[in-house]
PDB file of N, CA and C in Angstrom:
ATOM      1  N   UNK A   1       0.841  -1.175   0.000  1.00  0.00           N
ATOM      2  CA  UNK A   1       0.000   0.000   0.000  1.00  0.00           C
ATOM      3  C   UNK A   1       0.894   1.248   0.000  1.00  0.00           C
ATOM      4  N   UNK A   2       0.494   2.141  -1.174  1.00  0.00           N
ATOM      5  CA  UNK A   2       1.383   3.534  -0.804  1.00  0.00           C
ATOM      6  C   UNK A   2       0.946   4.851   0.041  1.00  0.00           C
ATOM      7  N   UNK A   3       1.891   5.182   0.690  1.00  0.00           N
ATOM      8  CA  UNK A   3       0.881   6.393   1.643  1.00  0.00           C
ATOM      9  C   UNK A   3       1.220   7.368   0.556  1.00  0.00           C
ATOM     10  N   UNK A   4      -0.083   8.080   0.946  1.00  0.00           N
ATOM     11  CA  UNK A   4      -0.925   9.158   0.186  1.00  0.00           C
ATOM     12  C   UNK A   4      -0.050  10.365   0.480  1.00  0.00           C
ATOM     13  N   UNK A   5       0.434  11.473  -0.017  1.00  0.00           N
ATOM     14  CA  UNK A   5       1.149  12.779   0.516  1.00  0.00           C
ATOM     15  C   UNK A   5       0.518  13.584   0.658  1.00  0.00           C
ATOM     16  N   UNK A   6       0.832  14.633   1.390  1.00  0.00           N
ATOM     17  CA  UNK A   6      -0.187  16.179   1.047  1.00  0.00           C
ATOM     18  C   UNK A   6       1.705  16.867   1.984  1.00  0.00           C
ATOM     19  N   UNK A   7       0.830  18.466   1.793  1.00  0.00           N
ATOM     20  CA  UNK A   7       2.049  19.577   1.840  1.00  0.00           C
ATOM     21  C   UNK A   7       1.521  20.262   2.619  1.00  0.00           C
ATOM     22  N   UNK A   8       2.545  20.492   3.760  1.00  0.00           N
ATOM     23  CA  UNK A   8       2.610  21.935   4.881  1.00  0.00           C
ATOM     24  C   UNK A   8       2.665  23.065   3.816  1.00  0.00           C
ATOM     25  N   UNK A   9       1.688  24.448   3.632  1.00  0.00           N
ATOM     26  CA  UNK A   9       2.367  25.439   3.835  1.00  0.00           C
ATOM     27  C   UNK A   9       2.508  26.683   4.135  1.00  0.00           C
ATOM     28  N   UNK A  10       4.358  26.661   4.233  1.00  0.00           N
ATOM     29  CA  UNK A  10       4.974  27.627   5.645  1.00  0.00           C
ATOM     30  C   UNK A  10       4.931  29.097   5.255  1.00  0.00           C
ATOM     31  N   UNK A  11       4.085  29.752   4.188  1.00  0.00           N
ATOM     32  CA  UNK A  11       4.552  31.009   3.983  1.00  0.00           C
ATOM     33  C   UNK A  11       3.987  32.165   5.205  1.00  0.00           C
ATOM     34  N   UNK A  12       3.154  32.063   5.885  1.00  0.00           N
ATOM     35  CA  UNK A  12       2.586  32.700   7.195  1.00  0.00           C
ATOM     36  C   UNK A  12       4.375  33.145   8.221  1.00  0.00           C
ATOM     37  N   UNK A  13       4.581  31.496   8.850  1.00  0.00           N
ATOM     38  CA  UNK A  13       5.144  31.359   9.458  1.00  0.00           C
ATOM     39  C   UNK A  13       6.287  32.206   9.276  1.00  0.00           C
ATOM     40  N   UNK A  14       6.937  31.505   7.707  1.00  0.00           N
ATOM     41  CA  UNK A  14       8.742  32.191   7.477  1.00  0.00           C
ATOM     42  C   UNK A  14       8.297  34.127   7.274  1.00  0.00           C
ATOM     43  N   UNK A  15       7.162  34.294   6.636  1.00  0.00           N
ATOM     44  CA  UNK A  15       6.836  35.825   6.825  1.00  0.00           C
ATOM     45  C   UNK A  15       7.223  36.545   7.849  1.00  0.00           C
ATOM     46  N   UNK A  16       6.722  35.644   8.986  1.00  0.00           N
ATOM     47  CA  UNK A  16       6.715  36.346  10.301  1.00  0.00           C
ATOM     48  C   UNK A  16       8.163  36.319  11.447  1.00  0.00           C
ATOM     49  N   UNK A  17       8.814  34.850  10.707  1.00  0.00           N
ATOM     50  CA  UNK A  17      10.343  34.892  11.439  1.00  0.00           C
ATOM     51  C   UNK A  17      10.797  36.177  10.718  1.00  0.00           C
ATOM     52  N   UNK A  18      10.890  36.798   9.524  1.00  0.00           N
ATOM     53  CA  UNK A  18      11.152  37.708   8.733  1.00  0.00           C
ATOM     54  C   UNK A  18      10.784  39.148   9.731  1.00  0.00           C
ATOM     55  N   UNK A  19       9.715  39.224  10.023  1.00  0.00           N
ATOM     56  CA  UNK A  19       9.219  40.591  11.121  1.00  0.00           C
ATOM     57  C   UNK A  19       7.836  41.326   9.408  1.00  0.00           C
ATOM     58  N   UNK A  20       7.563  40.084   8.516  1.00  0.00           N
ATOM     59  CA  UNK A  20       6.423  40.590   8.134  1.00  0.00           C
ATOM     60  C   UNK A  20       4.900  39.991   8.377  1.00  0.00           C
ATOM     61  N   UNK A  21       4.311  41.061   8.653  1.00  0.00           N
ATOM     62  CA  UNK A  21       3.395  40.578   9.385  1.00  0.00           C
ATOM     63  C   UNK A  21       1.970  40.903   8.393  1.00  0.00           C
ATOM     64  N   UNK A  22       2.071  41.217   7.575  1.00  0.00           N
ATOM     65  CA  UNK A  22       1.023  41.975   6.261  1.00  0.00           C
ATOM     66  C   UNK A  22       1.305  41.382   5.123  1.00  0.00           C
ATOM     67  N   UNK A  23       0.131  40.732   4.535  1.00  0.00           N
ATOM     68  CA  UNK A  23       0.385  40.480   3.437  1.00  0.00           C
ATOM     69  C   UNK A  23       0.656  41.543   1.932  1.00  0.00           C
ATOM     70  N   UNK A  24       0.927  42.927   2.529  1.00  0.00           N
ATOM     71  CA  UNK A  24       0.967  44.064   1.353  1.00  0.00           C
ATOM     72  C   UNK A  24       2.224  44.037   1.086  1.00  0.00           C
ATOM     73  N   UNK A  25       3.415  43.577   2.236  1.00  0.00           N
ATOM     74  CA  UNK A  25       4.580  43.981   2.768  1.00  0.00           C
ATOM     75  C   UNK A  25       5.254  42.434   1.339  1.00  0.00           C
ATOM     76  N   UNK A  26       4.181  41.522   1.378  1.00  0.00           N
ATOM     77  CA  UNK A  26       5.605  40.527   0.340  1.00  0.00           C
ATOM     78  C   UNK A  26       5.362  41.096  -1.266  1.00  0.00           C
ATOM     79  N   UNK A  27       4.392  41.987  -1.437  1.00  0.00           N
ATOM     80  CA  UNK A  27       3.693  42.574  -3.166  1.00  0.00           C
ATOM     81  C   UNK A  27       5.156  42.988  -3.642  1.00  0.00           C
ATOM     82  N   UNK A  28       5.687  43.935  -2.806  1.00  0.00           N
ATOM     83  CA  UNK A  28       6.819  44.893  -3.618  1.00  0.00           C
ATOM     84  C   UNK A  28       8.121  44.256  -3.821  1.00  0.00           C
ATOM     85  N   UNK A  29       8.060  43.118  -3.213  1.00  0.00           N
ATOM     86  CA  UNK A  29       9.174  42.404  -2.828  1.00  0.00           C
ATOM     87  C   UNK A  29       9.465  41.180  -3.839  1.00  0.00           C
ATOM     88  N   UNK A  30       7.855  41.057  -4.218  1.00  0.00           N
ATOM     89  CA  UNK A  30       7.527  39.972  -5.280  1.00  0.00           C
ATOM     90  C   UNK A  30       7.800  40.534  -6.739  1.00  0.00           C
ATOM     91  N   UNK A  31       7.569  42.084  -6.883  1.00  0.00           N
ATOM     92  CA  UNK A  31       7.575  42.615  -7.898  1.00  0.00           C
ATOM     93  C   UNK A  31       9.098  43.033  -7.984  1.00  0.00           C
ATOM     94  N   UNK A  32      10.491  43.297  -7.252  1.00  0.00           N
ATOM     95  CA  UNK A  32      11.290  43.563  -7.880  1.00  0.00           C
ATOM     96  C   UNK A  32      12.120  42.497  -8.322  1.00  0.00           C
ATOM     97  N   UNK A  33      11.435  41.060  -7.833  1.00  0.00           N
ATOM     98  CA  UNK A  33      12.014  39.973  -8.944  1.00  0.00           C
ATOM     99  C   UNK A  33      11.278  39.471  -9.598  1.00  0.00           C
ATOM    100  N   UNK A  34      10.074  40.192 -10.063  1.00  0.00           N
ATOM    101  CA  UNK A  34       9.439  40.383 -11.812  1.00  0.00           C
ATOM    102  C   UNK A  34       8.225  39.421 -11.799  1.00  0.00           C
ATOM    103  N   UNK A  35       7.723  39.399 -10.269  1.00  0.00           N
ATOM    104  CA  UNK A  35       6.838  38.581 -10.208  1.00  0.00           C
ATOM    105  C   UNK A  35       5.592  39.677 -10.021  1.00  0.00           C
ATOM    106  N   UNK A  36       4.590  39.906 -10.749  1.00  0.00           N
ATOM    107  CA  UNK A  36       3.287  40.984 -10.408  1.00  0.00           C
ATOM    108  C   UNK A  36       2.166  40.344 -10.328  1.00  0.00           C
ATOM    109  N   UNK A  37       1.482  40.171  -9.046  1.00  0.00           N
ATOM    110  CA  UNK A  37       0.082  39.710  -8.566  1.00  0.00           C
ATOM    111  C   UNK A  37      -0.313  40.737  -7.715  1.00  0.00           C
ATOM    112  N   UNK A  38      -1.393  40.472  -7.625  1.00  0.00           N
ATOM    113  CA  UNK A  38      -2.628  41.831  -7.198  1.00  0.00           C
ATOM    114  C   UNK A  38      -2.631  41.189  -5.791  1.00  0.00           C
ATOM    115  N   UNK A  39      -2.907  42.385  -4.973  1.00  0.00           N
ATOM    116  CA  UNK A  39      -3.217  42.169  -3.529  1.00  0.00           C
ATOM    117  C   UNK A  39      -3.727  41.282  -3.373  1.00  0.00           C
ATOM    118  N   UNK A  40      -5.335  40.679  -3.785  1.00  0.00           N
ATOM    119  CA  UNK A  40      -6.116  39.366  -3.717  1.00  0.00           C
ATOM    120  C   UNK A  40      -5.232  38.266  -4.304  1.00  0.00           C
ATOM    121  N   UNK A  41      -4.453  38.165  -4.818  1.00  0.00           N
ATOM    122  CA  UNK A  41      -3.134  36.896  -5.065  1.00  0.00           C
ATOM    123  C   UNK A  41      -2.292  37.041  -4.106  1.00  0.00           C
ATOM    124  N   UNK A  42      -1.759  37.516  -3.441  1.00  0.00           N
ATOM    125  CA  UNK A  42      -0.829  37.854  -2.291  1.00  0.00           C
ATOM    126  C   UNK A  42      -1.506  37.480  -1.501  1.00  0.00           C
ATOM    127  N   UNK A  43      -2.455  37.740  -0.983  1.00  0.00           N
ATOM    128  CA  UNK A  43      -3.570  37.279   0.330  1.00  0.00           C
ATOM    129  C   UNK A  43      -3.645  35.873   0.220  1.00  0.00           C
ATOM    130  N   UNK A  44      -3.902  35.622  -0.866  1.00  0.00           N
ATOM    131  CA  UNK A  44      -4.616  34.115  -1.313  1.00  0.00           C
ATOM    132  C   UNK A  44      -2.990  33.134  -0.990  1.00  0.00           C
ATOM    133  N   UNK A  45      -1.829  33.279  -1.422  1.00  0.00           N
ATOM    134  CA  UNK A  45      -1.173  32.976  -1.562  1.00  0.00           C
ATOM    135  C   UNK A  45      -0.581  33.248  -0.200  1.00  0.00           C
ATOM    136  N   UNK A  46      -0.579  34.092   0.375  1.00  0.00           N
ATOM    137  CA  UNK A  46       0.350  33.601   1.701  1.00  0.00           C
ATOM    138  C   UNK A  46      -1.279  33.077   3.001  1.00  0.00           C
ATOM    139  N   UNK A  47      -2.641  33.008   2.707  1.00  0.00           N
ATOM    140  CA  UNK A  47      -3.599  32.428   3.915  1.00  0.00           C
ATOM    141  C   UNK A  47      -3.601  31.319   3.172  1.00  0.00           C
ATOM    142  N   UNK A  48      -4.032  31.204   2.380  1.00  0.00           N
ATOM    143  CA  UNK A  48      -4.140  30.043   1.773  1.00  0.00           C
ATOM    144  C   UNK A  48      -3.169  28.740   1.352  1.00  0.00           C
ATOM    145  N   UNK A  49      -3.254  27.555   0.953  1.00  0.00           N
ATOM    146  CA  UNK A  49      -2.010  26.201   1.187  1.00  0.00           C
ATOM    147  C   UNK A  49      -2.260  26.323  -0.718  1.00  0.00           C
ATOM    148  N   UNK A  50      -1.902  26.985  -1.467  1.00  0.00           N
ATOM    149  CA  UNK A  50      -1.695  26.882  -3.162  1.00  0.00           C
ATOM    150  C   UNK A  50      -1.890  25.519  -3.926  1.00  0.00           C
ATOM    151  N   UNK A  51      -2.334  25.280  -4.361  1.00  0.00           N
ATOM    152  CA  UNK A  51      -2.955  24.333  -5.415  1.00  0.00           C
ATOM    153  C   UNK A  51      -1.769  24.172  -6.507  1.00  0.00           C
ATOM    154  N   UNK A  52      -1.805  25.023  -7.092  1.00  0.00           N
ATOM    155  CA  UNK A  52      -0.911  25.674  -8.385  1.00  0.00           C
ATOM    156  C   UNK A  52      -0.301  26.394  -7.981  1.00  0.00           C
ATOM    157  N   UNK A  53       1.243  26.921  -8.495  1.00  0.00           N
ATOM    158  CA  UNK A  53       2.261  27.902  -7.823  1.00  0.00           C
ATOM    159  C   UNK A  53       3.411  27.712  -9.124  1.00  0.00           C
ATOM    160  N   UNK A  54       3.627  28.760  -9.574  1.00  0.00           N
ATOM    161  CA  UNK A  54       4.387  28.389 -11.005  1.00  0.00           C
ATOM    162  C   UNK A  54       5.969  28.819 -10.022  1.00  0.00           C
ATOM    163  N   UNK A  55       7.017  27.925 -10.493  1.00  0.00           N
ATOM    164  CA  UNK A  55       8.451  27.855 -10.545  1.00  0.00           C
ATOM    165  C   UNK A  55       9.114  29.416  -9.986  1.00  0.00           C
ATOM    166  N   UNK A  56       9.042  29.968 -11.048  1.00  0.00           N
ATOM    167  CA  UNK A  56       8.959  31.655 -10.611  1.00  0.00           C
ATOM    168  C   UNK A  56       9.082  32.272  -9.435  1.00  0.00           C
ATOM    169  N   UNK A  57       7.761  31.651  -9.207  1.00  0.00           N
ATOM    170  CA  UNK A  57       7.051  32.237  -7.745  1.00  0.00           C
ATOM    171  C   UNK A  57       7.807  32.121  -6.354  1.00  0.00           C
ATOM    172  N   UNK A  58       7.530  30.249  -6.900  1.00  0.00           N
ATOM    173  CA  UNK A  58       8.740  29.766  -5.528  1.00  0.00           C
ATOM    174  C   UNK A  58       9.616  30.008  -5.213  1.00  0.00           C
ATOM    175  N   UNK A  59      10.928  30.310  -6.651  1.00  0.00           N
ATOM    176  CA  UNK A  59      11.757  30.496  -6.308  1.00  0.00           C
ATOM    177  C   UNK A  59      11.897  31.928  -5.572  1.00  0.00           C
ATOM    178  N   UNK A  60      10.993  33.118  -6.178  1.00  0.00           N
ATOM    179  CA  UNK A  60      10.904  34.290  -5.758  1.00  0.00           C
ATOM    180  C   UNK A  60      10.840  33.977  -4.112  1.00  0.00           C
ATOM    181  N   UNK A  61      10.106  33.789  -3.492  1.00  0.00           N
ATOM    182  CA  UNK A  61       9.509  33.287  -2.200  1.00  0.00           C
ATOM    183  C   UNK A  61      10.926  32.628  -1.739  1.00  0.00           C
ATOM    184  N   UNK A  62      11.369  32.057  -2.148  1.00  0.00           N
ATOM    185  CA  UNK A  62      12.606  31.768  -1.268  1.00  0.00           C
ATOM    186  C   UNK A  62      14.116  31.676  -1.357  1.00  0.00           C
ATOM    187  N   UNK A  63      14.313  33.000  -2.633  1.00  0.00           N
ATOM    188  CA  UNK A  63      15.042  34.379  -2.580  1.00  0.00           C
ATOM    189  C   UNK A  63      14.526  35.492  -1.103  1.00  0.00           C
ATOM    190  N   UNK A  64      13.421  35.731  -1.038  1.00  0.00           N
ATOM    191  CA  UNK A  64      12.656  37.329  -0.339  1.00  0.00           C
ATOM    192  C   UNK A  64      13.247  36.195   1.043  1.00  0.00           C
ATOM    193  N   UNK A  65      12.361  34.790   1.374  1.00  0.00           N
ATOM    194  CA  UNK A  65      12.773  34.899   2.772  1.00  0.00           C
ATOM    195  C   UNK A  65      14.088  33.635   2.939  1.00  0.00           C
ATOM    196  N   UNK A  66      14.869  33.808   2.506  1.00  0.00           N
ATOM    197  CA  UNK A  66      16.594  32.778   2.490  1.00  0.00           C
ATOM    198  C   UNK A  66      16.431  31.853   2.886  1.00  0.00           C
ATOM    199  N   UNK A  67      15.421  31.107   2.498  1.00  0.00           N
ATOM    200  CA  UNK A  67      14.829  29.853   2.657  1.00  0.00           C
ATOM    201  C   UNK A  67      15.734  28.744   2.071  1.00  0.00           C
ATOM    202  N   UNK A  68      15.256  27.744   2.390  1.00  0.00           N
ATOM    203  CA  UNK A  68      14.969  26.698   1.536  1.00  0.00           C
ATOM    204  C   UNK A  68      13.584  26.119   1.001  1.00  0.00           C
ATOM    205  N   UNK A  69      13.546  25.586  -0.488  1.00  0.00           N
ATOM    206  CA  UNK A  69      12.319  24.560  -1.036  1.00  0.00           C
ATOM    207  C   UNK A  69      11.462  24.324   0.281  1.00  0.00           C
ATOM    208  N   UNK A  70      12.279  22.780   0.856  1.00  0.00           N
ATOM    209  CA  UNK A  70      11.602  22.206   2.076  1.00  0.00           C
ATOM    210  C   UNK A  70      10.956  23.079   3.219  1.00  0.00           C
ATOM    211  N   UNK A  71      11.667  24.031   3.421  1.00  0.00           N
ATOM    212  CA  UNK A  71      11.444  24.862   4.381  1.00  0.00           C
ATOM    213  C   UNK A  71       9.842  25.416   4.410  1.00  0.00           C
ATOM    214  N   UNK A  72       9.464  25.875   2.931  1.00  0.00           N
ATOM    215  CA  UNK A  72       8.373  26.232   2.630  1.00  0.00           C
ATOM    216  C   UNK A  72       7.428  25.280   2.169  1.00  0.00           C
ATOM    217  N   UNK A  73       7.906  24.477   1.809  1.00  0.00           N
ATOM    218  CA  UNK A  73       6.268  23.319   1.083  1.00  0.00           C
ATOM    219  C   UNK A  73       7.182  22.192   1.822  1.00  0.00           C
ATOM    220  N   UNK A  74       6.777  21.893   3.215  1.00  0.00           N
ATOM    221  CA  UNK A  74       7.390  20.869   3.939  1.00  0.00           C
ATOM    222  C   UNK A  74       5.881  19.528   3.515  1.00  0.00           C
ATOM    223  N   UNK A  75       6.531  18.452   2.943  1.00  0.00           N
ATOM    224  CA  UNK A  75       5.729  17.022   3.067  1.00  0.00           C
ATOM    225  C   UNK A  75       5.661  16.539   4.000  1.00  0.00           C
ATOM    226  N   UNK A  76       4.019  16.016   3.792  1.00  0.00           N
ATOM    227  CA  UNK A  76       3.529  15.634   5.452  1.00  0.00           C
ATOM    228  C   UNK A  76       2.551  14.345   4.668  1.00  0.00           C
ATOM    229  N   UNK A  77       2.346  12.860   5.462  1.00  0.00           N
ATOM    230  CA  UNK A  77       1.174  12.366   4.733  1.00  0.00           C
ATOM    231  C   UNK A  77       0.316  12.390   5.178  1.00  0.00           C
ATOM    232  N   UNK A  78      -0.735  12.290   4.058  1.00  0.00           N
ATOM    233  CA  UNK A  78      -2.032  12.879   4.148  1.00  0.00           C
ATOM    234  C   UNK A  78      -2.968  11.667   5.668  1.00  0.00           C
ATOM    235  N   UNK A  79      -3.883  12.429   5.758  1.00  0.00           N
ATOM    236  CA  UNK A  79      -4.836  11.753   6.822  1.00  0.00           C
ATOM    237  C   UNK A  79      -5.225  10.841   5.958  1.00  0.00           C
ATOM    238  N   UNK A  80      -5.636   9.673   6.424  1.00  0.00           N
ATOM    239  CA  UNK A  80      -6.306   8.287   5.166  1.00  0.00           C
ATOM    240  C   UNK A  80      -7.424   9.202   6.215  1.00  0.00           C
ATOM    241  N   UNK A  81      -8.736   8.905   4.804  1.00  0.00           N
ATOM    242  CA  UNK A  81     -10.301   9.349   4.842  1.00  0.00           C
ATOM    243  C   UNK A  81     -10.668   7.726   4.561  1.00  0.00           C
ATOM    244  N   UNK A  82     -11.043   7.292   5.789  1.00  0.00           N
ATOM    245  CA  UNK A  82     -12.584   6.368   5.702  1.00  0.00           C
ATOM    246  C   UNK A  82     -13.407   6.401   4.657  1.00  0.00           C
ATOM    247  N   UNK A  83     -13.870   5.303   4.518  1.00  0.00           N
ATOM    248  CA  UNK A  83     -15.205   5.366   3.700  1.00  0.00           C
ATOM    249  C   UNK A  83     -16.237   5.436   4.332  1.00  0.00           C
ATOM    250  N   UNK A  84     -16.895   6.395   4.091  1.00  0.00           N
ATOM    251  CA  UNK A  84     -18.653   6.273   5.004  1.00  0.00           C
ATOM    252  C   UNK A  84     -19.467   5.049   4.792  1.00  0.00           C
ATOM    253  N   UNK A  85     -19.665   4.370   5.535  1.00  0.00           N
ATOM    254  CA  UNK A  85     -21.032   3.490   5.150  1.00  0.00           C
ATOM    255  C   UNK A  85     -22.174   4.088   5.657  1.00  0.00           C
ATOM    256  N   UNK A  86     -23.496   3.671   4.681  1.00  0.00           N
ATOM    257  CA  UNK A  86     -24.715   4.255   4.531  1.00  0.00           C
ATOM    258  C   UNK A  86     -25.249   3.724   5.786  1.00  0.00           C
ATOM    259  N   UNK A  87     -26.211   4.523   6.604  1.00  0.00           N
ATOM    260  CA  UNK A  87     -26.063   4.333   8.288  1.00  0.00           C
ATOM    261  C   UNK A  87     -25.646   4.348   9.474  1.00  0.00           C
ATOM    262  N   UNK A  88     -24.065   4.270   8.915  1.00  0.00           N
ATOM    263  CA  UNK A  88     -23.394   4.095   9.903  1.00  0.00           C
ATOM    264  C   UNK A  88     -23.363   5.735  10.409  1.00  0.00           C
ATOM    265  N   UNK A  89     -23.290   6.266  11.599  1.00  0.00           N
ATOM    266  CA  UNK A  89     -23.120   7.157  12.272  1.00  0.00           C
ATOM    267  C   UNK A  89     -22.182   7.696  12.736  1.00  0.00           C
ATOM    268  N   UNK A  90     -21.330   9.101  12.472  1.00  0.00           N
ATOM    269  CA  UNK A  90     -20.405   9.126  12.911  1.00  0.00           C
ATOM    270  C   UNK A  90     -20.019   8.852  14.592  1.00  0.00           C
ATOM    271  N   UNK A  91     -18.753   8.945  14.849  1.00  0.00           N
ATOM    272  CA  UNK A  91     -18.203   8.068  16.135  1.00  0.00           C
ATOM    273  C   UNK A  91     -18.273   9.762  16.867  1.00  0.00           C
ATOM    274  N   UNK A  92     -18.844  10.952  16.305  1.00  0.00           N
ATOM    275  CA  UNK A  92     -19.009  11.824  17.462  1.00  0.00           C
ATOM    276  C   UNK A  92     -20.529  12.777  17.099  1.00  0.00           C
ATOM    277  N   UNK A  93     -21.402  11.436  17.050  1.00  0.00           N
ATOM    278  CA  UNK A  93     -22.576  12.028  16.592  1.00  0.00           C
ATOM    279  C   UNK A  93     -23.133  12.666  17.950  1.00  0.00           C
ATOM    280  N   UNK A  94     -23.117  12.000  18.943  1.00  0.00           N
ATOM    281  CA  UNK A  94     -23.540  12.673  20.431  1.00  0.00           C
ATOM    282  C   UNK A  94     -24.523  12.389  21.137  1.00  0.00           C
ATOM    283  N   UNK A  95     -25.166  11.545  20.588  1.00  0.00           N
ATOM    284  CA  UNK A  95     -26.594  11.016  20.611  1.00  0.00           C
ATOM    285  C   UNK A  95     -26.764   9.238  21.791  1.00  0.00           C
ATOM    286  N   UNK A  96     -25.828   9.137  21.498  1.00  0.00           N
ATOM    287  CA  UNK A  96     -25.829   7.813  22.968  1.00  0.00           C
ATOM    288  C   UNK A  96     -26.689   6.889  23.022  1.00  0.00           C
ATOM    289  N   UNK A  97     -26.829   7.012  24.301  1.00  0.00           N
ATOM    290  CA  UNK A  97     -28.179   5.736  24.116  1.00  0.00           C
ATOM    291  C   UNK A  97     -29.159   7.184  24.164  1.00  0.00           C
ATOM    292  N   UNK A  98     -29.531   7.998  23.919  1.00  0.00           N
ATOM    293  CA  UNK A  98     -30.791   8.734  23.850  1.00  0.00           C
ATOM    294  C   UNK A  98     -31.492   8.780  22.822  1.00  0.00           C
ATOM    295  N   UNK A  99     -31.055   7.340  21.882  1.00  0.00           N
ATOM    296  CA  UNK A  99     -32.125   7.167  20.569  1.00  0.00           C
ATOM    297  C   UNK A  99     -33.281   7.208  21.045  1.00  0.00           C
ATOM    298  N   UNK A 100     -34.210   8.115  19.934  1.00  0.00           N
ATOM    299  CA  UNK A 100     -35.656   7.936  19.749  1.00  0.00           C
ATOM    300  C   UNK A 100     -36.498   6.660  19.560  1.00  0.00           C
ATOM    301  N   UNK A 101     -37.383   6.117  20.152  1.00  0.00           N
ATOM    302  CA  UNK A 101     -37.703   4.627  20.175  1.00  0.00           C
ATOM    303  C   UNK A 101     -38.771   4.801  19.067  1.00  0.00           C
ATOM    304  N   UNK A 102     -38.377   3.633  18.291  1.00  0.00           N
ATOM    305  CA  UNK A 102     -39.382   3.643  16.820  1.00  0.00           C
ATOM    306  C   UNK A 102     -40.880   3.330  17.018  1.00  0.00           C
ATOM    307  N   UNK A 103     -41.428   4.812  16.432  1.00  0.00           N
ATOM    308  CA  UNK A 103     -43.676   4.323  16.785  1.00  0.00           C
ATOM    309  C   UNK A 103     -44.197   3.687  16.150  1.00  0.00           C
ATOM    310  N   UNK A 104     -44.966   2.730  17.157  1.00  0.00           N
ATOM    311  CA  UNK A 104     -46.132   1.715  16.606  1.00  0.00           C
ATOM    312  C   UNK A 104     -46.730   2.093  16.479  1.00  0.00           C
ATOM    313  N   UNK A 105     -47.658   2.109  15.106  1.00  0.00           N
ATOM    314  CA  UNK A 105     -48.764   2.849  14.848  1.00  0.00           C
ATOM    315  C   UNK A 105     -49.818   1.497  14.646  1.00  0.00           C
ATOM    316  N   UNK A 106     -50.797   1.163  15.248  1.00  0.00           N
ATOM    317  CA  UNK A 106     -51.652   0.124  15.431  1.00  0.00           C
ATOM    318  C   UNK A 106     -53.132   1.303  14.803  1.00  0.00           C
ATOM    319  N   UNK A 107     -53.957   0.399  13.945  1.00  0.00           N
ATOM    320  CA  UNK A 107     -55.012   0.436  13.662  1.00  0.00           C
ATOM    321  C   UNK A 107     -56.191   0.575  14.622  1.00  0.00           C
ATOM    322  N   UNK A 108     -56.651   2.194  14.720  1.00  0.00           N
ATOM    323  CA  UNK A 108     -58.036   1.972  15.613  1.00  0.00           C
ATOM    324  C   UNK A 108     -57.717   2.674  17.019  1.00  0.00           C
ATOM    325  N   UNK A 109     -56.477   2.693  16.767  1.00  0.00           N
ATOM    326  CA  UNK A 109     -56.194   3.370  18.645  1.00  0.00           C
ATOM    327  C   UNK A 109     -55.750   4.189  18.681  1.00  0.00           C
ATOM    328  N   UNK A 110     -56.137   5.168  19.355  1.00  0.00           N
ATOM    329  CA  UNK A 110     -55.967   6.361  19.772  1.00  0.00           C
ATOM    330  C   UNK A 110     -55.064   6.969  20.851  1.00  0.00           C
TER     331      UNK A 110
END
């Protein structure tokens, strides 16, 4: 069986060993090594864990903070996701024994 990967990432963190604490503060920094994204790409890109991230970028990103690769997109493996079975209830549904007891509905009675 192969384990599944997924990626830490550190751009919050190394920002802030840096003393930046704003995402406006990496725009100008991005742009004098010829990288130009709009404030809403800067935001997105340092709250957010990137999907897509072209070569460029990265390397820009770790030129600005004297990084390393690893440093910033550290590999981690992923959580294995269960399969749901139909019924089954999750293990923090909360509900206990305080199930609802199923009604007999009998003919005629009131």
């Amino acid at each position: 069986m192969t384990t599944k990967l997924d990626y830490k990432w550190n751009l919050r963190e190394l920002m802030a060993t840096h003393g930046m604490f704003q995402t406006t503060q990496l725009r100008p920094k991005l742009a004098e090594r010829g990288i130009r994204l709009s404030d809403s790409q800067v935001y997105r890109l340092v709250v957010d864990k990137p999907e897509r991230l072209s070569l460029k970028t990265l390397v820009a990103l770790t030129d600005i903070l004297g990084c390393q690769m690893e440093e910033l997109v550290e590999p981690v493996a992923a959580a294995l996701s269960r399969r749901k079975v139909i019924g089954e209830a999750p293990e923090d549904a909360g509900v206990g024994a305080f199930r609802p007891k199923r009604a007999r509905i009998v003919n005629g009675e009131r």
